[in-house]
N, C-alpha and C. Protein backbone atom coordinates (compact mmCIF):
# COMPACT_ATOMS: atom_id res chain seq x y z
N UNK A 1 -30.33 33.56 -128.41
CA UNK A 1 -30.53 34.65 -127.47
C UNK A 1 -31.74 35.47 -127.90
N UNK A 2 -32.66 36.11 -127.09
CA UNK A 2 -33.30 36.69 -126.98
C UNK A 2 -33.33 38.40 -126.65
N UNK A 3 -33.61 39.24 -127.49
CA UNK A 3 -33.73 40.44 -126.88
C UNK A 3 -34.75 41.33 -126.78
N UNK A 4 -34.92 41.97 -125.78
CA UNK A 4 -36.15 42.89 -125.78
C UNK A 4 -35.80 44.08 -125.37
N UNK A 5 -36.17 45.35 -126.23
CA UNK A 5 -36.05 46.26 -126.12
C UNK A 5 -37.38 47.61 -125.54
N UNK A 6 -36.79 48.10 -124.59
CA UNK A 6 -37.82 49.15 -123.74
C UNK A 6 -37.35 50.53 -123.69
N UNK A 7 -37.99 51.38 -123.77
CA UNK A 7 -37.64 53.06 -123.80
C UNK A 7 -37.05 52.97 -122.06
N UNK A 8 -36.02 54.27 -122.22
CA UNK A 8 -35.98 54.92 -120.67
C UNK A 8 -36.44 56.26 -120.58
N UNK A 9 -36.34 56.49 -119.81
CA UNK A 9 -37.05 58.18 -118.94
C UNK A 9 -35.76 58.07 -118.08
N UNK A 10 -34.43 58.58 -118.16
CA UNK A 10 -33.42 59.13 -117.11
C UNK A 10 -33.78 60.07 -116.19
N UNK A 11 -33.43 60.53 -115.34
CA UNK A 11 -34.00 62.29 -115.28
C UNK A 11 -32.56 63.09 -115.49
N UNK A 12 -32.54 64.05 -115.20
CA UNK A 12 -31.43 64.89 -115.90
C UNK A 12 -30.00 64.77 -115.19
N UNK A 13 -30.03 64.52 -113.89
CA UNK A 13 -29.24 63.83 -113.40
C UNK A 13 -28.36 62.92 -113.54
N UNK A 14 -29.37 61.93 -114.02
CA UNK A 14 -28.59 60.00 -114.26
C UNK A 14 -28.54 60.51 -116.16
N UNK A 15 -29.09 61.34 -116.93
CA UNK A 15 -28.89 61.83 -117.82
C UNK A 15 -27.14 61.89 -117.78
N UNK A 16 -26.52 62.73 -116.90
CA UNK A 16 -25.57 63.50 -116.52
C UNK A 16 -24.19 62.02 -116.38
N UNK A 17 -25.02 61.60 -115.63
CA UNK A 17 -24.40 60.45 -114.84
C UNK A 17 -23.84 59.16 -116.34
N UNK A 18 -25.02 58.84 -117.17
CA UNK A 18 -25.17 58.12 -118.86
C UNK A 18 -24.17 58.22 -119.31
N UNK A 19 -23.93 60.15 -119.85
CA UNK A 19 -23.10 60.71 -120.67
C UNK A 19 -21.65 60.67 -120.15
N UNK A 20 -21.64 60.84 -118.90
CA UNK A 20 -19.87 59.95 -118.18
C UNK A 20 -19.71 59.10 -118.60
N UNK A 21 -20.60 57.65 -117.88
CA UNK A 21 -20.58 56.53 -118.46
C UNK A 21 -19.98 56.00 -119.64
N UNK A 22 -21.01 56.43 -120.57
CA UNK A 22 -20.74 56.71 -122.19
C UNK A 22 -19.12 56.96 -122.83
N UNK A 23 -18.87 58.04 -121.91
CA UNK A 23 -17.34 58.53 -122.30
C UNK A 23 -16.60 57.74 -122.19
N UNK A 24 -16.21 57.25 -120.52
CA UNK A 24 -15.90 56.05 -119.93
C UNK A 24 -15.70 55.10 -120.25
N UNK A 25 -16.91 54.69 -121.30
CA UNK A 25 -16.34 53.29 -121.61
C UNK A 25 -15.79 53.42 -122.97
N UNK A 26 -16.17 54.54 -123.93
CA UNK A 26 -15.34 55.09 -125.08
C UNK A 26 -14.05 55.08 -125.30
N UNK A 27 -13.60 55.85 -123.49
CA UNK A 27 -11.87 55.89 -123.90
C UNK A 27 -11.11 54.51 -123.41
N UNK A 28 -11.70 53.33 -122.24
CA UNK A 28 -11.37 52.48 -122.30
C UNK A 28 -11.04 51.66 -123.26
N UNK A 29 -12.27 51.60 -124.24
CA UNK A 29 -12.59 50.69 -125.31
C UNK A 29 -11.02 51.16 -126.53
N UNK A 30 -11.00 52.88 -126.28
CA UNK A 30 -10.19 53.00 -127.60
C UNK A 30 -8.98 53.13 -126.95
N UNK A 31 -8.56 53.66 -125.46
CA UNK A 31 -6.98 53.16 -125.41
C UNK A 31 -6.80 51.18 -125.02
N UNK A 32 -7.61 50.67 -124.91
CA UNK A 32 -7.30 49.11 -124.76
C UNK A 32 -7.24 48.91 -126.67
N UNK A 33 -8.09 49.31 -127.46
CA UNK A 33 -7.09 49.47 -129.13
C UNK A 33 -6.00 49.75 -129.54
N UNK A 34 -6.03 51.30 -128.64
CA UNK A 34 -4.59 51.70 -129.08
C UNK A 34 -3.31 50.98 -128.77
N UNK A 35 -3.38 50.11 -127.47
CA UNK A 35 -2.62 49.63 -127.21
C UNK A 35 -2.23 48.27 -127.62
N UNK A 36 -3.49 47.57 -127.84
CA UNK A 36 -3.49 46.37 -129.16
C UNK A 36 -2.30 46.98 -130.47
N UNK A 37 -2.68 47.98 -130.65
CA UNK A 37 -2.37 48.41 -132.37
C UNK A 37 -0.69 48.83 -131.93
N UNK A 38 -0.26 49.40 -130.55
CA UNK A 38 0.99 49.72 -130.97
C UNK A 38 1.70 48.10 -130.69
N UNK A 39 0.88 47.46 -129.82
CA UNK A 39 1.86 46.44 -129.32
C UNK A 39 1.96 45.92 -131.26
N UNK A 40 1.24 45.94 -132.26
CA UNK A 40 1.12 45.15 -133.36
C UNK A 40 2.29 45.54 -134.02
N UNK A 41 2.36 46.82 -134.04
CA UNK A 41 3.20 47.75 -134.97
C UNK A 41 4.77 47.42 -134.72
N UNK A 42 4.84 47.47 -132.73
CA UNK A 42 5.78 47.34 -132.56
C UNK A 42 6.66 45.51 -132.64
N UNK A 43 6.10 44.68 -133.41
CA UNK A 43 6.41 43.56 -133.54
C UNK A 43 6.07 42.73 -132.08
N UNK A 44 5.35 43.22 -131.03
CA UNK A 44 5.20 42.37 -129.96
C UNK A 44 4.21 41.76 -130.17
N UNK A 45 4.37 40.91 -129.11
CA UNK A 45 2.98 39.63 -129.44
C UNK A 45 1.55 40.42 -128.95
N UNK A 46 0.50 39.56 -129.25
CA UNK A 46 -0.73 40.45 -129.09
C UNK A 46 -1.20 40.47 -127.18
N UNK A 47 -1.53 41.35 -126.95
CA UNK A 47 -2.04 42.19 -125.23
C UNK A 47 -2.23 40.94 -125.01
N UNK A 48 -2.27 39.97 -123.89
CA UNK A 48 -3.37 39.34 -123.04
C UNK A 48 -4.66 40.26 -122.01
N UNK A 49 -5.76 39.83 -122.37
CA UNK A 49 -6.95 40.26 -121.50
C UNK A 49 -6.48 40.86 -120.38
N UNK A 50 -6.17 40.21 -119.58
CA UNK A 50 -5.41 40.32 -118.36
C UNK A 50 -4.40 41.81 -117.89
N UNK A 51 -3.81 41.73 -118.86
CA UNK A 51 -2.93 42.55 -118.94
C UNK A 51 -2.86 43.89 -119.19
N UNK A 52 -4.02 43.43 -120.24
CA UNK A 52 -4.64 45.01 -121.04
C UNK A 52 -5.92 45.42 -119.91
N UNK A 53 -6.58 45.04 -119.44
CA UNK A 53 -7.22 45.46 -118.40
C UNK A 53 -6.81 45.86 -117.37
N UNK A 54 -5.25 45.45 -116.89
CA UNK A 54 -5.13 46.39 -115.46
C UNK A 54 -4.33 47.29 -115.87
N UNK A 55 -3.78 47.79 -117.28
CA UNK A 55 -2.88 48.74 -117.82
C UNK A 55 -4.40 49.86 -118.37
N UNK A 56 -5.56 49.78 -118.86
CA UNK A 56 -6.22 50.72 -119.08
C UNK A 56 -7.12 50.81 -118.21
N UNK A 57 -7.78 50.19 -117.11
CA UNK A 57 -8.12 50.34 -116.03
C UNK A 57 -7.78 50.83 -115.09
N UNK A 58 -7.34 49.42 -114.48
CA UNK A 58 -6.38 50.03 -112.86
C UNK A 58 -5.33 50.63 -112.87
N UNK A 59 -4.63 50.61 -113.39
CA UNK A 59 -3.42 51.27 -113.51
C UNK A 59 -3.73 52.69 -114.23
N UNK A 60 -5.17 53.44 -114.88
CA UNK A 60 -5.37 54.23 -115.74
C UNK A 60 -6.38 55.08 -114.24
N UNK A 61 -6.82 54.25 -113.24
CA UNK A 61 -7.61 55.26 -112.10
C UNK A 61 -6.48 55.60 -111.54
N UNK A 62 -5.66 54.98 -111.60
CA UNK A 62 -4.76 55.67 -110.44
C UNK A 62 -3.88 57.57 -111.15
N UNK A 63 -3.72 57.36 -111.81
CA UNK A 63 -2.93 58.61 -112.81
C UNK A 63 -4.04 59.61 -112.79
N UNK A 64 -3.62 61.45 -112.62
CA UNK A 64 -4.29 62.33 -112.15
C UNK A 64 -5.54 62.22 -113.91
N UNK A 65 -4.76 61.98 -114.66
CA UNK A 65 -5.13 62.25 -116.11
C UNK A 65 -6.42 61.53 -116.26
N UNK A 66 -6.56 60.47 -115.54
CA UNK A 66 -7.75 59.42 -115.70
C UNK A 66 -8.54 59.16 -114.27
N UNK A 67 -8.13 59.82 -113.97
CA UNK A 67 -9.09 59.50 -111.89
C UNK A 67 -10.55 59.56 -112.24
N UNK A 68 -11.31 60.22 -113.10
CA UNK A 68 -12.45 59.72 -113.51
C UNK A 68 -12.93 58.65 -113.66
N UNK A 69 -12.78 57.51 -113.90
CA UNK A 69 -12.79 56.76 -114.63
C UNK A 69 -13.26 55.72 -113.79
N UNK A 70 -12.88 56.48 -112.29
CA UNK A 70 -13.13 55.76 -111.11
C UNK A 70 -14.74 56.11 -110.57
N UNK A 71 -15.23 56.75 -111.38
CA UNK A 71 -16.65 57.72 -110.95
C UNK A 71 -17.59 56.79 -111.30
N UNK A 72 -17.60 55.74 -112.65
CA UNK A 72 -18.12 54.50 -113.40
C UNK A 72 -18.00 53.58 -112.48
N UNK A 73 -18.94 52.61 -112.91
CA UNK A 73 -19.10 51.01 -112.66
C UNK A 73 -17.86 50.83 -113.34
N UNK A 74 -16.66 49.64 -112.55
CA UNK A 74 -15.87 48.58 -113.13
C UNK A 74 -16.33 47.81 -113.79
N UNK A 75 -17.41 47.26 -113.45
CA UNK A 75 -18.09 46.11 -114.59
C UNK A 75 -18.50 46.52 -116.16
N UNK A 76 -18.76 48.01 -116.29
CA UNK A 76 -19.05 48.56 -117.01
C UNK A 76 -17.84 48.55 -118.51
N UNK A 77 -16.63 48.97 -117.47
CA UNK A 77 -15.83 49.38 -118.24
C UNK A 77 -15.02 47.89 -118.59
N UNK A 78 -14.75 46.58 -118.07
CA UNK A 78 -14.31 45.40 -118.08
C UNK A 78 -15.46 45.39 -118.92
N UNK A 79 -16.52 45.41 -119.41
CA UNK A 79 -17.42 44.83 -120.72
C UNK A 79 -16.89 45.54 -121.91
N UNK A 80 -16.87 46.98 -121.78
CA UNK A 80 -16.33 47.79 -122.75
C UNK A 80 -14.58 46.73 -123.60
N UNK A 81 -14.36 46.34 -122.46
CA UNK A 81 -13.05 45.97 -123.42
C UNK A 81 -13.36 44.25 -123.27
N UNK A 82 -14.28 43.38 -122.93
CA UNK A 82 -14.79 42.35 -123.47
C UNK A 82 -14.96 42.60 -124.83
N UNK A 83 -15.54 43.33 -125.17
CA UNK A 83 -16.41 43.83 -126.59
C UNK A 83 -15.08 43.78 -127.38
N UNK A 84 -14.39 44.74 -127.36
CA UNK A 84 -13.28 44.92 -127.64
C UNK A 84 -12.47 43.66 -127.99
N UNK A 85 -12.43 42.52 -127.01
CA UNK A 85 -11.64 41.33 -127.14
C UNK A 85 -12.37 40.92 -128.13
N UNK A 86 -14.12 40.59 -128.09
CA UNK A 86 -15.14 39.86 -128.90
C UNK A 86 -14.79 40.50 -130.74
N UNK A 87 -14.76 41.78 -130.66
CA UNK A 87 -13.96 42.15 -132.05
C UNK A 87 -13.29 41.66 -132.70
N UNK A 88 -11.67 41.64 -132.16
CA UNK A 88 -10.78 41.24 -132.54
C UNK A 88 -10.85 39.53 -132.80
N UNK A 89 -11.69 38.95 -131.91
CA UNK A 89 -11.62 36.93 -132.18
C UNK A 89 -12.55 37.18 -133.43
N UNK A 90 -13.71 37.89 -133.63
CA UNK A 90 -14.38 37.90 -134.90
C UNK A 90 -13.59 38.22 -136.10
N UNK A 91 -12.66 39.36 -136.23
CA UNK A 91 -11.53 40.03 -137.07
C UNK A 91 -10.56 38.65 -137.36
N UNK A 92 -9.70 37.94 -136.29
CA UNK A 92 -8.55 37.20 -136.53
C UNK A 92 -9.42 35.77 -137.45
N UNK A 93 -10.87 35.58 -136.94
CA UNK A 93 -11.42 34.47 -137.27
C UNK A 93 -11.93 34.43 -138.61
N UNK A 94 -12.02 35.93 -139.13
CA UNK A 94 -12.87 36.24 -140.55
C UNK A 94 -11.47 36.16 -141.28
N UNK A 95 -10.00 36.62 -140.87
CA UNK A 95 -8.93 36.41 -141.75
C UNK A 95 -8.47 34.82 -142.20
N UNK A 96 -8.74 34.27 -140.58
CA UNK A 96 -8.05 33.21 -140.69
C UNK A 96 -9.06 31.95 -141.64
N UNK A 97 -9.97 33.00 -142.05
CA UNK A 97 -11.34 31.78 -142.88
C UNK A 97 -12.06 30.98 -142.13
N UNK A 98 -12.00 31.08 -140.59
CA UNK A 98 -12.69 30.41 -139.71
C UNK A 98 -14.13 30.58 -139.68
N UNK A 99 -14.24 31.98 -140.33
CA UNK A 99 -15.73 32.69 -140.05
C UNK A 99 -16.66 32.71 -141.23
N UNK A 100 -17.48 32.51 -140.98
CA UNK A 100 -18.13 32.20 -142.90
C UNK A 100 -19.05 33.40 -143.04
N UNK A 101 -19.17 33.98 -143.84
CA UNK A 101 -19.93 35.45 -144.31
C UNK A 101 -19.17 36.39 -144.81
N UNK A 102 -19.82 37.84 -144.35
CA UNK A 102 -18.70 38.83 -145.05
C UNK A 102 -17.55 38.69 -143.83
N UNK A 103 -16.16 39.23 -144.79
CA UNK A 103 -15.00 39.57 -144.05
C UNK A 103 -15.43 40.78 -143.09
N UNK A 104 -14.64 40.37 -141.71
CA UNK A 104 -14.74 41.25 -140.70
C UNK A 104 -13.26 42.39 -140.64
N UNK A 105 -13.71 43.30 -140.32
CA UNK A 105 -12.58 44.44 -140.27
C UNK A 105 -11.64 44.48 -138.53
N UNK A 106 -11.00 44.99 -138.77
CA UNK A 106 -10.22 45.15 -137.40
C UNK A 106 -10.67 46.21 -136.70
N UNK A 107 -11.39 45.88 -135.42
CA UNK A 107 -11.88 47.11 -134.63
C UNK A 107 -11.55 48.16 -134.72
N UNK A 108 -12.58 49.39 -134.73
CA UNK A 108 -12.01 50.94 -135.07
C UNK A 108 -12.66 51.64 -133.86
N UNK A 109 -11.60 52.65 -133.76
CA UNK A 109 -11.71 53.27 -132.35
C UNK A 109 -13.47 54.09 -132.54
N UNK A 110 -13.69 54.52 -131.42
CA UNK A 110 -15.56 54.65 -131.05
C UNK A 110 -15.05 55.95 -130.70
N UNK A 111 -15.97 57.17 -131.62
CA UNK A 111 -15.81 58.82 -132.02
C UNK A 111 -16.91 59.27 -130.72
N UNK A 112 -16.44 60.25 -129.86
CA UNK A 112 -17.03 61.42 -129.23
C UNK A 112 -18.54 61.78 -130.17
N UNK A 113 -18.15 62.01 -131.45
CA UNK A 113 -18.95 62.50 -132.38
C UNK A 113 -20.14 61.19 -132.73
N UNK A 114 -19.98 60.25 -132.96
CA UNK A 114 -21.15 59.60 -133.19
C UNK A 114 -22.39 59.56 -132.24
N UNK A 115 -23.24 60.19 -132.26
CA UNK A 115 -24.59 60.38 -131.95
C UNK A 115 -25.28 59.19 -131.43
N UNK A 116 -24.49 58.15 -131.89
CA UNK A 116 -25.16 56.85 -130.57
C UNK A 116 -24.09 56.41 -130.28
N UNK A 117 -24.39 56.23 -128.75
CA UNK A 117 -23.56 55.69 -127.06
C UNK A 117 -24.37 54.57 -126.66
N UNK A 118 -23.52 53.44 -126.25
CA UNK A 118 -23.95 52.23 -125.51
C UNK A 118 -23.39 52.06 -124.69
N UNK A 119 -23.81 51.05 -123.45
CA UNK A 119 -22.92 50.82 -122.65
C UNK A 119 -23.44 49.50 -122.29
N UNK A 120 -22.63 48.59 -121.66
CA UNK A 120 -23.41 47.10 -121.67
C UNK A 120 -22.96 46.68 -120.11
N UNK A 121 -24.12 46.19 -119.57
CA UNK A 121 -24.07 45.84 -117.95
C UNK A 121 -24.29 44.29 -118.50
N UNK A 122 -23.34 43.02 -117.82
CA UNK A 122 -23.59 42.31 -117.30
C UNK A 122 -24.27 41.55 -116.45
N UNK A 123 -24.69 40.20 -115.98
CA UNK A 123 -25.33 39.57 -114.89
C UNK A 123 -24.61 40.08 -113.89
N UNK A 124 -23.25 40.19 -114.10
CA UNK A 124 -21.92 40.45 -112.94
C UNK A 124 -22.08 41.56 -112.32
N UNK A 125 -22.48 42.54 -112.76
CA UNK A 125 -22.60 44.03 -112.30
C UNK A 125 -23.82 44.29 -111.52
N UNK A 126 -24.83 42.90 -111.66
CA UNK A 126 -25.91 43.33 -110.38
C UNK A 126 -26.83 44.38 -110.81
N UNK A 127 -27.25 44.38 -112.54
CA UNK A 127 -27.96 45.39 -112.60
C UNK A 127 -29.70 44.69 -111.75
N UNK A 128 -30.22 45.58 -111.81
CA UNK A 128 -31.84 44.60 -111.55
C UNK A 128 -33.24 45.15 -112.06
N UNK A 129 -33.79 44.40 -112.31
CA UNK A 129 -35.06 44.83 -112.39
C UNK A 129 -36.10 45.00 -111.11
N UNK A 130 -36.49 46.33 -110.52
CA UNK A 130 -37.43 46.39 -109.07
C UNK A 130 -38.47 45.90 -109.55
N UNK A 131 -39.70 45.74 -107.90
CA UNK A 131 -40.43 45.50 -108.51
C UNK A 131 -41.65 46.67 -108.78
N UNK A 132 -41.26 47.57 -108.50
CA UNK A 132 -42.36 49.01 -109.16
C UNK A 132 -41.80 49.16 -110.43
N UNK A 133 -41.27 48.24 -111.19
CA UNK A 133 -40.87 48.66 -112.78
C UNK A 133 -39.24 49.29 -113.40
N UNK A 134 -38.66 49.47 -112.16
CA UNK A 134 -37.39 50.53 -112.42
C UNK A 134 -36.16 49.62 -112.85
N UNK A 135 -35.13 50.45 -113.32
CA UNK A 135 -34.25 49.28 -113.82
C UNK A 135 -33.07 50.00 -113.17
N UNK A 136 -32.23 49.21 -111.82
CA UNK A 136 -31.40 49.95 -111.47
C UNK A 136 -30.00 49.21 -112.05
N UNK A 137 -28.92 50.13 -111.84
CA UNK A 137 -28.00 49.98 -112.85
C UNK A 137 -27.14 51.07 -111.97
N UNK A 138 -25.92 50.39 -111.88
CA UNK A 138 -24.47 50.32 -110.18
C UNK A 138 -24.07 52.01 -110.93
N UNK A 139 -23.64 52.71 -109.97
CA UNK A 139 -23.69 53.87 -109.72
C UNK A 139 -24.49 55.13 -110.74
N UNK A 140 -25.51 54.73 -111.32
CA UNK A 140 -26.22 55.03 -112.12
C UNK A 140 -27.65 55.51 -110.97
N UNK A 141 -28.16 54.36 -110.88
CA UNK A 141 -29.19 54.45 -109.83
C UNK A 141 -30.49 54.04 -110.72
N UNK A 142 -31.92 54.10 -109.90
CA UNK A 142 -33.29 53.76 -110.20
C UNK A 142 -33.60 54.35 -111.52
N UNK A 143 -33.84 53.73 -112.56
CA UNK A 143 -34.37 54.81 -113.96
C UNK A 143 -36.08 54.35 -114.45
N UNK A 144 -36.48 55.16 -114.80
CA UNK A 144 -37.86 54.73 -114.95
C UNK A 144 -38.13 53.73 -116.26
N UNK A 145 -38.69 52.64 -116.78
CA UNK A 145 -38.72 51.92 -117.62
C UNK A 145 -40.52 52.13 -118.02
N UNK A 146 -40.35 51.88 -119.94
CA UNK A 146 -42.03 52.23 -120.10
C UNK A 146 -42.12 50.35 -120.76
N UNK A 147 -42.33 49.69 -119.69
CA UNK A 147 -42.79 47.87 -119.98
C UNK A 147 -43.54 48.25 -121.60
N UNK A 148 -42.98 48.31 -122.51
CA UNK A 148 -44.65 47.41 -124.07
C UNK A 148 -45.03 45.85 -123.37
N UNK A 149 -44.20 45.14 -122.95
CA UNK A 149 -44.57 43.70 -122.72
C UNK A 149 -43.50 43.24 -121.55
N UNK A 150 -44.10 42.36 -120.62
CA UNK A 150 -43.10 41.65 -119.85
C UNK A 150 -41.98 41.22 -120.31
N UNK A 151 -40.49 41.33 -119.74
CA UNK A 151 -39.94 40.17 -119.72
C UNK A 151 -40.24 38.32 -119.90
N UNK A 152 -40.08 37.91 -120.28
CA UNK A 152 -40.33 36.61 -120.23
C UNK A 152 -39.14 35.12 -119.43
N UNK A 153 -38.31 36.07 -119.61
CA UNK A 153 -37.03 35.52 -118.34
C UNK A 153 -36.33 36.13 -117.53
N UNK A 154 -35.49 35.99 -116.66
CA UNK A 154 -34.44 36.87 -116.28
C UNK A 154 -33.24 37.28 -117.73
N UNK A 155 -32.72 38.52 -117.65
CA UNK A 155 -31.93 38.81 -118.44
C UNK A 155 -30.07 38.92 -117.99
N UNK A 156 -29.61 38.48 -118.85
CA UNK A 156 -28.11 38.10 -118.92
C UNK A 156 -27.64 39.11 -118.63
N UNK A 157 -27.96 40.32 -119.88
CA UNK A 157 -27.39 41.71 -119.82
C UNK A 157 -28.35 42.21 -120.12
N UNK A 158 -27.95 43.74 -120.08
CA UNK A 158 -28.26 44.88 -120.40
C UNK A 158 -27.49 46.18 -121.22
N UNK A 159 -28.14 46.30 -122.28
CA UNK A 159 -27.31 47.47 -123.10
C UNK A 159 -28.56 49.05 -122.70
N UNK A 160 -27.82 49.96 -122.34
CA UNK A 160 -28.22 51.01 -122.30
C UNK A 160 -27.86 51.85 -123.74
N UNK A 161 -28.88 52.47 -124.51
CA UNK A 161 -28.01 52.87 -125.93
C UNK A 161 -28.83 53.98 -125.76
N UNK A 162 -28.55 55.61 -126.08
CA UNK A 162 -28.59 56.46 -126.55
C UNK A 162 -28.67 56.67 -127.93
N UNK A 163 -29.86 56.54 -128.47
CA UNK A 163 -29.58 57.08 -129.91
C UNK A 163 -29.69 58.55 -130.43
N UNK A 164 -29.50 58.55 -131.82
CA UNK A 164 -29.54 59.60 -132.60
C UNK A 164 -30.29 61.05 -132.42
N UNK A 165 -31.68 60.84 -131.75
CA UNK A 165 -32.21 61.67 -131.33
C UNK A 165 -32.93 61.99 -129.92
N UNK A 166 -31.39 61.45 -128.98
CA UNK A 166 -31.26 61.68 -127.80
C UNK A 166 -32.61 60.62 -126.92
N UNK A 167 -33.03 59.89 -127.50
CA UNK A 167 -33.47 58.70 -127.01
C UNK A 167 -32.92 58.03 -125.98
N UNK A 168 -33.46 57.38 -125.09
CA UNK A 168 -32.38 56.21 -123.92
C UNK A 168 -33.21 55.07 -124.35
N UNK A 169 -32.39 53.83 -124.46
CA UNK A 169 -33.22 52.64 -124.38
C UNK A 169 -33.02 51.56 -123.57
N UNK A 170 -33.37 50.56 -123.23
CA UNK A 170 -32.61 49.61 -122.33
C UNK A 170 -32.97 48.15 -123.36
N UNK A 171 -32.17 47.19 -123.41
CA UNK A 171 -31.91 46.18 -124.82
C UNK A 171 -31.61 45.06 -123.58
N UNK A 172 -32.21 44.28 -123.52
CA UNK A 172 -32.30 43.00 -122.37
C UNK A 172 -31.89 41.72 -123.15
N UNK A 173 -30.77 41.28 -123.06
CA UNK A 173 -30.85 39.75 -123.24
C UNK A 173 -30.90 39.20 -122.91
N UNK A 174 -32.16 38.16 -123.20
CA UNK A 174 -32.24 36.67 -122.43
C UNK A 174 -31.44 35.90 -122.59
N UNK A 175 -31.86 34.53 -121.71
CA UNK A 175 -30.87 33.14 -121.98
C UNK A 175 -31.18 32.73 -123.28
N UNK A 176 -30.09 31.95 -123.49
CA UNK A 176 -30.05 31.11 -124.57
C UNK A 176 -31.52 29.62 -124.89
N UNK A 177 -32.27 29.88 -126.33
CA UNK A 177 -32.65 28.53 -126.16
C UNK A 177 -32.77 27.38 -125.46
N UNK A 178 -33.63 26.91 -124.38
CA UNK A 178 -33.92 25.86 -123.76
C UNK A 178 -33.13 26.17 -122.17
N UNK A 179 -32.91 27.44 -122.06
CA UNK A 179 -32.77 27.70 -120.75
C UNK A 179 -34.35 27.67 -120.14
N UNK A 180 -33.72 27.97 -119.22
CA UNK A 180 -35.27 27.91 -117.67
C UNK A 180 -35.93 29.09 -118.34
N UNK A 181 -37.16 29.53 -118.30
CA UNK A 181 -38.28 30.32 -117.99
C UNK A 181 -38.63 31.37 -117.03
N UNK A 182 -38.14 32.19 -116.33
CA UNK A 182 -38.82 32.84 -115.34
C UNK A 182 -39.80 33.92 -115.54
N UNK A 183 -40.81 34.52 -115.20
CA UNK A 183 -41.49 35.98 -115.89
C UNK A 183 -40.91 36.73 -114.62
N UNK A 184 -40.69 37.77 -115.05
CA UNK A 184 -39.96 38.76 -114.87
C UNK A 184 -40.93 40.19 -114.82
N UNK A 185 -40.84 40.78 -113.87
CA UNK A 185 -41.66 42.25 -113.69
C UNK A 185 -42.34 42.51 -115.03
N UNK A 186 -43.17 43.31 -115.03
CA UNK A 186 -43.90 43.95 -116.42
C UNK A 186 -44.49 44.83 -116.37
């Protein structure tokens, strides 16, 4: 895989709009844990995908407590707890000696307080690249992108990350090795 990374320019708005986002997929990510961890505690077998997604999702827009949640991209928040699944097969695979390197830890819930926020769009979610340069992204909208260099393919995903000193970035991954070629806006 390939990645390329480009600054954003939000405006204060989709700024506004990020920092939901951000949250959004925070508390997904850590009640689809929490609920991993009690089902563990409580001797039940481990969540299916399936299951755990329409219990912290759909079943989590509907309740007055979480109707937000509905303000986000779905695709957004179904990656948030992909990630989440991708954890735990790395965690069970580093115990079970499947995984060769350092031992992997068991996913830990994602702090309000840490100073960098990501959020990861899929092919599925229809983000796009225009062609005046902008990178739109589902109820987010048009954000301005500063190109250093073209694309060199179409991209798989997209991570939007906020760092440390209130930075936006956009993190593009290409296809895999010996996929097709396309150039892509620049």
């Amino acid at each position: 895989m390939q990645r390329y990374r480009y600054r954003l320019y939000p405006s204060a708005q989709q700024e506004q709009i990020l920092a939901r986002a951000f949250g959004c997929a925070r508390r997904v990510y850590n009640d689809g844990l929490q609920a991993r961890i009690e089902a563990f505690d409580a001797g039940l077998p481990y969540v299916d995908d399936a299951v755990l997604s329409r219990r912290v999702i759909t079943e989590a827009k509907r309740t007055a407590e979480r109707r937000w949640l509905s303000e986000v991209s779905t695709a957004m928040l179904q990656q948030a707890l992909i990630d989440l699944n991708t954890g735990f097969r790395y965690f069970f695979a580093s115990v079970a000696g499947r995984r060769p390197g350092r031992r992997f830890h068991r996913p830990r819930f994602r702090s309000a307080k840490d100073r960098r926020q990501r959020i990861r769009f899929a092919r599925n979610a229809k983000f796009r690249v225009l062609p005046n340069g902008r990178l739109r992204l589902p109820k987010i909208g048009d954000i301005e992108v500063r190109w250093s260099r073209p694309l060199p393919s179409d991209p798989t995903s997209v991570s939007v990350i906020k760092d440390r000193a209130g930075r936006y970035f956009a993190s593009f991954v290409g296809p895999r090795d010996g996929a097709a070629v396309t150039p892509v806006c620049g």
